[in-house]
Protein backbone atom coordinates (compact mmCIF):
# COMPACT_ATOMS: atom_id res chain seq x y z
CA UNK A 1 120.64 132.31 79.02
CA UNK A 2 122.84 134.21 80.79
CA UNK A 3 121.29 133.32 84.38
CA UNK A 4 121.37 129.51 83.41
CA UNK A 5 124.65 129.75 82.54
CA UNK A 6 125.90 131.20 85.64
CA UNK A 7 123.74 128.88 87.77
CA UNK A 8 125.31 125.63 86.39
CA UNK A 9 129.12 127.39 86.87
CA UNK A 10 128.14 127.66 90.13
CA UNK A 11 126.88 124.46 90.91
CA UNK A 12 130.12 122.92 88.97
CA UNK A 13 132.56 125.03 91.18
CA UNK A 14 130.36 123.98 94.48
CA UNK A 15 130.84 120.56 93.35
CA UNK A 16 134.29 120.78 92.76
CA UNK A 17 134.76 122.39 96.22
CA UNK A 18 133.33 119.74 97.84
CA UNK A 19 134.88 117.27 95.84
CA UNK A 20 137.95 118.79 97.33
CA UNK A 21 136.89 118.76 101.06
CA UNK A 22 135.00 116.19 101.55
CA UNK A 23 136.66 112.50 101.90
CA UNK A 24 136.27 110.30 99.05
CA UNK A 25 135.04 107.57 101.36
CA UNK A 26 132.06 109.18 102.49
CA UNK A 27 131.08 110.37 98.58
CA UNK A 28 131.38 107.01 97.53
CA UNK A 29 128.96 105.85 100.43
CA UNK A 30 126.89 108.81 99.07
CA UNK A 31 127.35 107.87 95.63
CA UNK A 32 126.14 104.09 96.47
CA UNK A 33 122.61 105.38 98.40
CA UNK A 34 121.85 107.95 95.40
CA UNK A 35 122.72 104.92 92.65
CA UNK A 36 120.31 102.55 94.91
CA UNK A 37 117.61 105.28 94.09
CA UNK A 38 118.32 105.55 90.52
CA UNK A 39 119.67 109.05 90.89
CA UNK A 40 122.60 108.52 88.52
CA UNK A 41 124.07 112.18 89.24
CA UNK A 42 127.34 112.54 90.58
CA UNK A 43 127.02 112.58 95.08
CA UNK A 44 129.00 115.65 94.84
CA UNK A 45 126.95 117.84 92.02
CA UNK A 46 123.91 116.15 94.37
CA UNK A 47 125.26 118.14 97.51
CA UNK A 48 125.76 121.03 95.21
CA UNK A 49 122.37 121.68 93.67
CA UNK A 50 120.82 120.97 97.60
CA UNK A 51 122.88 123.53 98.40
CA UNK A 52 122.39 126.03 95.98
CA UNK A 53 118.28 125.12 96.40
CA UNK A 54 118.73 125.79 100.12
CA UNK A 55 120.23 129.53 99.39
CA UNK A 56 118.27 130.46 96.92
CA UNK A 57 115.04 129.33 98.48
CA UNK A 58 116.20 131.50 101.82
CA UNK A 59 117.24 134.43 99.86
CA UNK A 60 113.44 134.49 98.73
CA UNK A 61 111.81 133.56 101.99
CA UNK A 62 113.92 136.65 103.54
CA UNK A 63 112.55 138.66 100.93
CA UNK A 64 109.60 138.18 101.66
CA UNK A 65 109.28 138.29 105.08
CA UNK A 66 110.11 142.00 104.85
CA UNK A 67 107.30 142.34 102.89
CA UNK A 68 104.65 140.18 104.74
CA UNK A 69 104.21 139.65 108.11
CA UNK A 70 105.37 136.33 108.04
CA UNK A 71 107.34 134.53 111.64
CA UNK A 72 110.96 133.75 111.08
CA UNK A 73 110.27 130.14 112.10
CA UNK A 74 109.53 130.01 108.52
CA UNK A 75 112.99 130.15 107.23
CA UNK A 76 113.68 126.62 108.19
CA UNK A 77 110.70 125.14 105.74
CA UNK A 78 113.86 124.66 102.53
CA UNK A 79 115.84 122.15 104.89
CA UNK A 80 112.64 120.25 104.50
CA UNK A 81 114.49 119.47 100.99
CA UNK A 82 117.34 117.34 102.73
CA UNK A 83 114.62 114.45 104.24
CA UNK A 84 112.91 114.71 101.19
CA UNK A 85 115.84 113.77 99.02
CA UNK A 86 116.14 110.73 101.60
CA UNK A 87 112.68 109.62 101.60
CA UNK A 88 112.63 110.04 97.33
CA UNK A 89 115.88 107.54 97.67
CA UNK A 90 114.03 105.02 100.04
CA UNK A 91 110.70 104.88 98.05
CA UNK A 92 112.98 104.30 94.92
CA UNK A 93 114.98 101.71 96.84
CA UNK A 94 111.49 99.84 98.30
CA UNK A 95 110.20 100.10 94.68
CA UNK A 96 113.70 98.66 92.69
CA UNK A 97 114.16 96.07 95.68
CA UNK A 98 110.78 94.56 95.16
CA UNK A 99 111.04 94.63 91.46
CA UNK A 100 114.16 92.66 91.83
CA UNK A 101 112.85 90.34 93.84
CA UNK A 102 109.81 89.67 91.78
CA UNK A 103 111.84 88.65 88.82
CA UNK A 104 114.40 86.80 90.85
CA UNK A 105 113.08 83.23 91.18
CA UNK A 106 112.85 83.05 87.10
CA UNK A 107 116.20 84.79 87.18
CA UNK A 108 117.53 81.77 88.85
CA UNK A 109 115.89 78.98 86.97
CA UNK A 110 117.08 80.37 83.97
CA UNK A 111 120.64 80.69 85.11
CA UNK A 112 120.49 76.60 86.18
CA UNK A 113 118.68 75.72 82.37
CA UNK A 114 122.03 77.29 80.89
CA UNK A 115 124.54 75.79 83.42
CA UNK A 116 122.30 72.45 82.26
CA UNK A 117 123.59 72.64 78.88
CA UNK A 118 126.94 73.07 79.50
CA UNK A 119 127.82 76.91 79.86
CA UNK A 120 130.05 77.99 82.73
CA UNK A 121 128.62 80.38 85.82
CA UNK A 122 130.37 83.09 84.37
CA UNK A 123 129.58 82.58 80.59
CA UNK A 124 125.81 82.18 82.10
CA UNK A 125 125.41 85.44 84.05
CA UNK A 126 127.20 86.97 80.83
CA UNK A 127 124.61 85.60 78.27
CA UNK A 128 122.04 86.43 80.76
CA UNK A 129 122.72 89.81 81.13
CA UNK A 130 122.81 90.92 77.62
CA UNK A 131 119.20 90.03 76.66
CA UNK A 132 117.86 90.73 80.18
CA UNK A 133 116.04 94.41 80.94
CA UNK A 134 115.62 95.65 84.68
CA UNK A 135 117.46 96.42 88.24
CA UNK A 136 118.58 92.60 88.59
CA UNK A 137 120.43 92.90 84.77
CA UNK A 138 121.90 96.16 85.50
CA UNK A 139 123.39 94.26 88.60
CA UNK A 140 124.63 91.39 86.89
CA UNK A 141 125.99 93.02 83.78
CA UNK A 142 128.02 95.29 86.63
CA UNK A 143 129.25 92.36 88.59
CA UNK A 144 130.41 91.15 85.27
CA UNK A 145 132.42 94.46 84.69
CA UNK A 146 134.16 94.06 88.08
CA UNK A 147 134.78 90.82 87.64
CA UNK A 148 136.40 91.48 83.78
CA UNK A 149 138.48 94.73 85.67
CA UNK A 150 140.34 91.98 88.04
CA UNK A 151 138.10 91.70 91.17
CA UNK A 152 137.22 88.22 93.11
CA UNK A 153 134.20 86.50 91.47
CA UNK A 154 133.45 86.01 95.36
CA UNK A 155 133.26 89.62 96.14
CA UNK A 156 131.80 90.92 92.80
CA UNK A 157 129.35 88.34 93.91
CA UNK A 158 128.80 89.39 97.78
CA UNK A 159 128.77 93.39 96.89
CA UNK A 160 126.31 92.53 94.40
CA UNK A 161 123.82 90.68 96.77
CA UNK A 162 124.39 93.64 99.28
CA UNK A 163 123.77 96.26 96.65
CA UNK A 164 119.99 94.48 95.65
CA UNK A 165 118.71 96.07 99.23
CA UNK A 166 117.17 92.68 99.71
CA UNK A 167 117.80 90.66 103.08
CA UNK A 168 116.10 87.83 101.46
CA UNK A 169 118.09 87.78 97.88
CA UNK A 170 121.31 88.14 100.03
CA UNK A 171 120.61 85.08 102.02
CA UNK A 172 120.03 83.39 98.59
CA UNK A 173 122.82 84.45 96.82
CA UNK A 174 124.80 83.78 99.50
CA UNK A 175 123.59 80.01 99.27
CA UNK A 176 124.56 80.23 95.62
CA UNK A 177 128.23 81.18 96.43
CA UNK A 178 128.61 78.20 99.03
CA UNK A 179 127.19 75.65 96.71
CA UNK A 180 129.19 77.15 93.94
CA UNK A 181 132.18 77.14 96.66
CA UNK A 182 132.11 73.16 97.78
CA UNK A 183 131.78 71.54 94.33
CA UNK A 184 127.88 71.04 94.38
CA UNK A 185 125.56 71.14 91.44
CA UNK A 186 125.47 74.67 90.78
CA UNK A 187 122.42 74.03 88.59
CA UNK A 188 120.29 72.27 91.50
CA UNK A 189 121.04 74.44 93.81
CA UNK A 190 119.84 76.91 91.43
CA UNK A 191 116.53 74.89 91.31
CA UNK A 192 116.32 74.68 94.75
CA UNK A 193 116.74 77.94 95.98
CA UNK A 194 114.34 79.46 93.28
CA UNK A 195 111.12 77.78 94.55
CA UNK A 196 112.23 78.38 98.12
CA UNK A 197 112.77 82.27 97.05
CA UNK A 198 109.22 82.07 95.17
CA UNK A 199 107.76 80.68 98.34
CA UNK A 200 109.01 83.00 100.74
CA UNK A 201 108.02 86.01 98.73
CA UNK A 202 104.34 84.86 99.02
CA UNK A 203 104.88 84.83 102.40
CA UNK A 204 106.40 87.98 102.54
CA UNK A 205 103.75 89.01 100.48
CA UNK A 206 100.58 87.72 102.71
CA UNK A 207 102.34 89.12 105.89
CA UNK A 208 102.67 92.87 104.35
CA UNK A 209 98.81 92.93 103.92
CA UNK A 210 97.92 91.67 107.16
CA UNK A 211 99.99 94.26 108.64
CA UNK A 212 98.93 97.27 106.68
CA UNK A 213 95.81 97.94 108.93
CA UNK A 214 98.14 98.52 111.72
CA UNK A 215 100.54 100.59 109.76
CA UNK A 216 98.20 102.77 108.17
CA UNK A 217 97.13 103.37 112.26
CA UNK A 218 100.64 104.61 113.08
CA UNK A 219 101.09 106.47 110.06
CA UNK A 220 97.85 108.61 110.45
CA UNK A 221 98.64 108.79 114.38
CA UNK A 222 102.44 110.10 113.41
CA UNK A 223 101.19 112.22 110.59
CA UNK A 224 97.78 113.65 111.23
CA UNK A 225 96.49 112.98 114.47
CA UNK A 226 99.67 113.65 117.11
CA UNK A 227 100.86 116.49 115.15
CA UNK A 228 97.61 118.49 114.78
CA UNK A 229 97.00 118.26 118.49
CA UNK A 230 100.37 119.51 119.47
CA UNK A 231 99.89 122.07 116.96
CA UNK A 232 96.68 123.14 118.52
CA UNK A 233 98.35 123.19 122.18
CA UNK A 234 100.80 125.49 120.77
CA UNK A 235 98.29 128.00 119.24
CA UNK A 236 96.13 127.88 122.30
CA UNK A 237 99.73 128.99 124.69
CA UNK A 238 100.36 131.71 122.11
CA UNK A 239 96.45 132.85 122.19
CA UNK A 240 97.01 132.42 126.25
CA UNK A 241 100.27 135.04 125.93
CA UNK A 242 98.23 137.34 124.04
CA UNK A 243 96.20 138.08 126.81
CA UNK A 244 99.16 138.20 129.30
CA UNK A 245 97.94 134.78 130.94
CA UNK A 246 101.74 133.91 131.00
CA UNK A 247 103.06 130.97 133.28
CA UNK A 248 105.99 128.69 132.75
CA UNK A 249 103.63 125.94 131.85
CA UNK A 250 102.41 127.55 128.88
CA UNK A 251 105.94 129.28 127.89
CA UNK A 252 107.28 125.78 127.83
CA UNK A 253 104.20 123.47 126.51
CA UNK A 254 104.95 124.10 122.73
CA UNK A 255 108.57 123.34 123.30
CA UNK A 256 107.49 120.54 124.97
CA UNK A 257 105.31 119.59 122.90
CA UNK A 258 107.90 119.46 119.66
CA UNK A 259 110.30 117.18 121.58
CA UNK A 260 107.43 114.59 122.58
CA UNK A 261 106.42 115.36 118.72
CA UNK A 262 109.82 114.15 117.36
CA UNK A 263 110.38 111.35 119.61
CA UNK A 264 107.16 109.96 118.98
CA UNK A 265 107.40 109.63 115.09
CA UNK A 266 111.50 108.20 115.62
CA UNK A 267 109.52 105.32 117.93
CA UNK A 268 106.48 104.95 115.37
CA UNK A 269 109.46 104.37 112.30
CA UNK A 270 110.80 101.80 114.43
CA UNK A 271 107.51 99.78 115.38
CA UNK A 272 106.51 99.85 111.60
CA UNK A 273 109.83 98.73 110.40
CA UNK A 274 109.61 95.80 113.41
CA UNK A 275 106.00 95.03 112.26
CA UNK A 276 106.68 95.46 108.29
CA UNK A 277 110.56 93.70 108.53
CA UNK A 278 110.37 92.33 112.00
CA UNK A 279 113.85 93.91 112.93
CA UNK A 280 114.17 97.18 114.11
CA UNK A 281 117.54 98.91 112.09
CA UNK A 282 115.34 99.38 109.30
CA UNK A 283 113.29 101.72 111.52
CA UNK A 284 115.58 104.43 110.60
CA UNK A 285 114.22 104.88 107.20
CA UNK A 286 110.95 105.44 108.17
CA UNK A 287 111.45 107.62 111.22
CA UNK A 288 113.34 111.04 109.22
CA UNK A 289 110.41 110.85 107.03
CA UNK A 290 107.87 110.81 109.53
CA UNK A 291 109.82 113.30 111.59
CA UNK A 292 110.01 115.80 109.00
CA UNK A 293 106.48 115.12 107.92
CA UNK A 294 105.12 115.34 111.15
CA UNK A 295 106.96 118.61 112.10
CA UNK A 296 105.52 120.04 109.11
CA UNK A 297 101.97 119.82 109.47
CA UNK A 298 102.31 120.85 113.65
CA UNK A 299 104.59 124.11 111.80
CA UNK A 300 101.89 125.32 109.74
CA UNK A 301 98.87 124.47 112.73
CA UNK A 302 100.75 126.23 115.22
CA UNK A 303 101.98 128.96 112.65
CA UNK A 304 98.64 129.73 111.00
CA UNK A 305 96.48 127.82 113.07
CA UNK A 306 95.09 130.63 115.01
CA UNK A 307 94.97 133.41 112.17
CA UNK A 308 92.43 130.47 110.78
CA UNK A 309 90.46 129.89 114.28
CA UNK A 310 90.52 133.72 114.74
CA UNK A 311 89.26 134.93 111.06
CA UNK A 312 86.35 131.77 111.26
CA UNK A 313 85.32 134.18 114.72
């Protein structure tokens, strides 16, 4: 009890510390990308616990490295924690984005039935959102909030759109606001854009398995294939320096080999984000993933590798 009790003071004076030195604009961005991944925890307490994880996890590695013969190289396997928080946060975003976008189109048609019998926008999205269950509601019935607080229906309405993580809702809703904006029917515009969304998203749909022979390609090349053989390059130069074969072509192969290693998953994130999206910025989502994946698995080949090849001898 004791020892839990301690732990969480720390973690609340860490976060308060950083709360203190770190600028609120940044925590807010932070705040934002952890809320997009349904980690409702404040950004600051987030940092805190990583932290905390970190030291703790290194005070035990150095512990027992004086114990077993383990390489220091190891010491750097609890940062592994910071690109896994990220990729948790992008597979929650993929996963909340297409859920979104799945209910959308009856979203919209509903919205147009009410504005049909008379109910404003506003009164609409506020009926709407207090039956309604899912990302999309929780999105609406926050807009609302904003909007109740003092803020422009137009940029409740914009930050919104933004905040779904979906290029193609965005480019919807943003068709919304202009009809809404030069006096159209709201409710046919509704209409309109609902069967255009529900066509598109088949496409979208169709395309992503067409493409996921290709991607599973990169993935295993990124993950499995390139990393292993690096891995084995580097246990072959340290079995090479064993035996005093030294040269400056095997002293500098494994480093080398890590920078081509690195490079080579950032460019695979980027072609599967142009073949997945078909733009490139998303690329960056995949690549810190794959990087830190990737540099795992050639870590533990080149670490344990040849203690494996060696004890099969």
């Amino acid at each position: 009890m004791v020892y839990y009790f301690m732990k969480f003071k720390l973690i609340n004076l860490l976060s308060v510390f950083l709360d203190n030195i770190i600028p609120e604009k940044y925590l807010s961005k932070l705040q934002e990308f952890l809320l997009s991944g349904a980690i409702f925890t404040d950004a600051s307490e987030v940092l805190a616990i990583l932290s905390v994880f970190i030291a703790i996890t290194e005070i035990v590695l150095i512990l027992t490295l004086t114990i077993l013969n383990f390489p220091v190289s190891i010491l750097i396997l609890p940062f592994f924690a910071i690109p896994g928080l990220f990729t948790y946060v992008i597979v929650q975003q993929e996963k909340r984005a297409q859920e979104i976008e799945k209910t959308a189109p009856d979203f919209l048609r509903q919205l147009s039935s009410m504005l049909q019998v008379g109910l404003s926008f506003e009164n609409a999205m506020e009926d709407m959102s207090q039956y309604g269950e899912g990302p999309l509601y929780d999105e609406m019935r926050r807009t609302i909030i904003e909007i109740r607080m003092g803020r422009n229906f137009d940029d409740a309405w914009r930050a919104m759109s933004k905040r779904l993580k979906s290029t193609e809702l965005e480019r919807v809703f943003g068709i919304i606001l202009d009809g809404r904006k030069s006096g159209s029917s709201i409710s046919t515009v509704l209409l309109d854009v609902s069967d255009d969304l529900r066509d598109l998203l088949a496409l979208k749909r169709e395309r992503k398995s067409t493409v996921m022979m290709s991607v599973m390609f990169l993935l295993i090349s990124a993950i499995i294939a390139t990393p292993f053989a690096i891995g084995m390059v580097s246990v072959y130069s340290g079995f090479m320096q064993s035996y005093g074969m030294e040269s400056e072509v095997i002293l500098t192969a494994p480093v080398a080999g890590e920078i081509y290693l690195v490079i080579h998953s950032v460019l695979v994130g980027f072609i599967i984000s142009i073949i997945m999206y078909g733009e490139i910025k998303k690329g960056i989502k995949f690549s810190l993933p794959l990087a830190a994946a990737s540099f795992g698995i050639f870590y533990v080949i080149s670490t344990f590798g040849g203690n494996l090849l060696m004890g099969g001898f």
